[in-house]
Protein backbone atom coordinates (compact mmCIF):
# COMPACT_ATOMS: atom_id res chain seq x y z
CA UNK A 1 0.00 0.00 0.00
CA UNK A 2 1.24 3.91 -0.91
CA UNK A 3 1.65 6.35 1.88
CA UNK A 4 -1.24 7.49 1.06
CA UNK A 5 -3.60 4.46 1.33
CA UNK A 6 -1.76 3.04 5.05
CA UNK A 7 -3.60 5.51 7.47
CA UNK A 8 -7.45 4.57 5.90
CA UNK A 9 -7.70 0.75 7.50
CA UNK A 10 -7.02 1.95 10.69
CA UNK A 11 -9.20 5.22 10.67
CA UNK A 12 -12.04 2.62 8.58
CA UNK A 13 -11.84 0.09 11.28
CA UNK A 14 -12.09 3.11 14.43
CA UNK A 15 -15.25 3.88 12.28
CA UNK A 16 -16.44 0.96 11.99
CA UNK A 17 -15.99 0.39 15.89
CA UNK A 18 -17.51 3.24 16.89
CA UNK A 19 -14.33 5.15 18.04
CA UNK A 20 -14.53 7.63 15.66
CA UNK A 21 -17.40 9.15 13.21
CA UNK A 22 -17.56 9.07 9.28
CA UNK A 23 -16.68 12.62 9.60
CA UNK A 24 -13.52 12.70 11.75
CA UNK A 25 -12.91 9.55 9.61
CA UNK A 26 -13.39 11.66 6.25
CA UNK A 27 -11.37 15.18 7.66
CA UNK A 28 -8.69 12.85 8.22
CA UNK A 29 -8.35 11.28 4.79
CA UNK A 30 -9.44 14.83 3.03
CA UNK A 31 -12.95 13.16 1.47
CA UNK A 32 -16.03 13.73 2.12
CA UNK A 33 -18.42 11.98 4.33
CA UNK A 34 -20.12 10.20 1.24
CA UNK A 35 -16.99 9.21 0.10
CA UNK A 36 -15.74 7.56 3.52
CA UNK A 37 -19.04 5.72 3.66
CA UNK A 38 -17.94 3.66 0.25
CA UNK A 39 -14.64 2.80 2.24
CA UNK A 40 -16.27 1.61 4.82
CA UNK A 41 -18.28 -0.84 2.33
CA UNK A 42 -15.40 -1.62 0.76
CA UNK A 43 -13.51 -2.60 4.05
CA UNK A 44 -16.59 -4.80 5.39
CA UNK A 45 -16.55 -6.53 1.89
CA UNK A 46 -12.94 -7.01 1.44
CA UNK A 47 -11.05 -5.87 3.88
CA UNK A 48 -7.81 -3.81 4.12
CA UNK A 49 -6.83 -4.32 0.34
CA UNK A 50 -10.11 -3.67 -0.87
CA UNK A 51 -8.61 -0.17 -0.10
CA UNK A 52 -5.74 0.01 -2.44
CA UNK A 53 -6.51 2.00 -5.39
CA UNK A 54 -8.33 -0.21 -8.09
CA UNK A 55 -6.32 1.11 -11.34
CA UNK A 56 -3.15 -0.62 -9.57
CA UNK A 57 -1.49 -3.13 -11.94
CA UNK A 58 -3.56 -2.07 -15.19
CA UNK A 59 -1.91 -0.55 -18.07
CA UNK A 60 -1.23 3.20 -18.89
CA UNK A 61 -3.84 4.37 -20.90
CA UNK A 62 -1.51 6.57 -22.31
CA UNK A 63 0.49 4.41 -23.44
CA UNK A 64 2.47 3.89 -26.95
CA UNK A 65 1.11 1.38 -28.94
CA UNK A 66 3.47 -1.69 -29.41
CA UNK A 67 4.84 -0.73 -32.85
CA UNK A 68 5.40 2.88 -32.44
CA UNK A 69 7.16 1.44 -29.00
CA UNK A 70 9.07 -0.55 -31.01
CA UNK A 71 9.56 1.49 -34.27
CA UNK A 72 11.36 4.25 -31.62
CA UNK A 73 13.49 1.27 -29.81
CA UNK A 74 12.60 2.45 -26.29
């Protein structure tokens, strides 16, 4: 996870608790309240890497395509 994404399973889980309210919870992370609530789902559902951002792994779409990558020799 980025430094970024480490402090929202523990500020989901104090939420989720009761230790803390959706919006201490979404001041924290600089979201709104709405937002924090779909964290929260996503946290129940999958749990702390459900949180990582969901674009991770996928492919630029801004990419070159594979000839022109290969027509410049990068």
């Amino acid at each position: 996870m980025s430094r970024k994404e480490l402090p929202r399973a523990g500020l989901v889980k104090a939420a989720l608790s009761g230790r803390i309210t959706n919006r201490q919870g979404a001041t924290a992370l600089h979201l709104t309240i709405r937002q924090f609530q779909r964290l929260k789902r996503r946290f129940e559902s999958g749990g702390a890497p459900a949180l990582r951002h969901r674009s991770r792994g996928q492919p630029s779409p801004r990419r070159l395509p594979p000839k022109l990558h290969a027509q410049i020799g990068a």
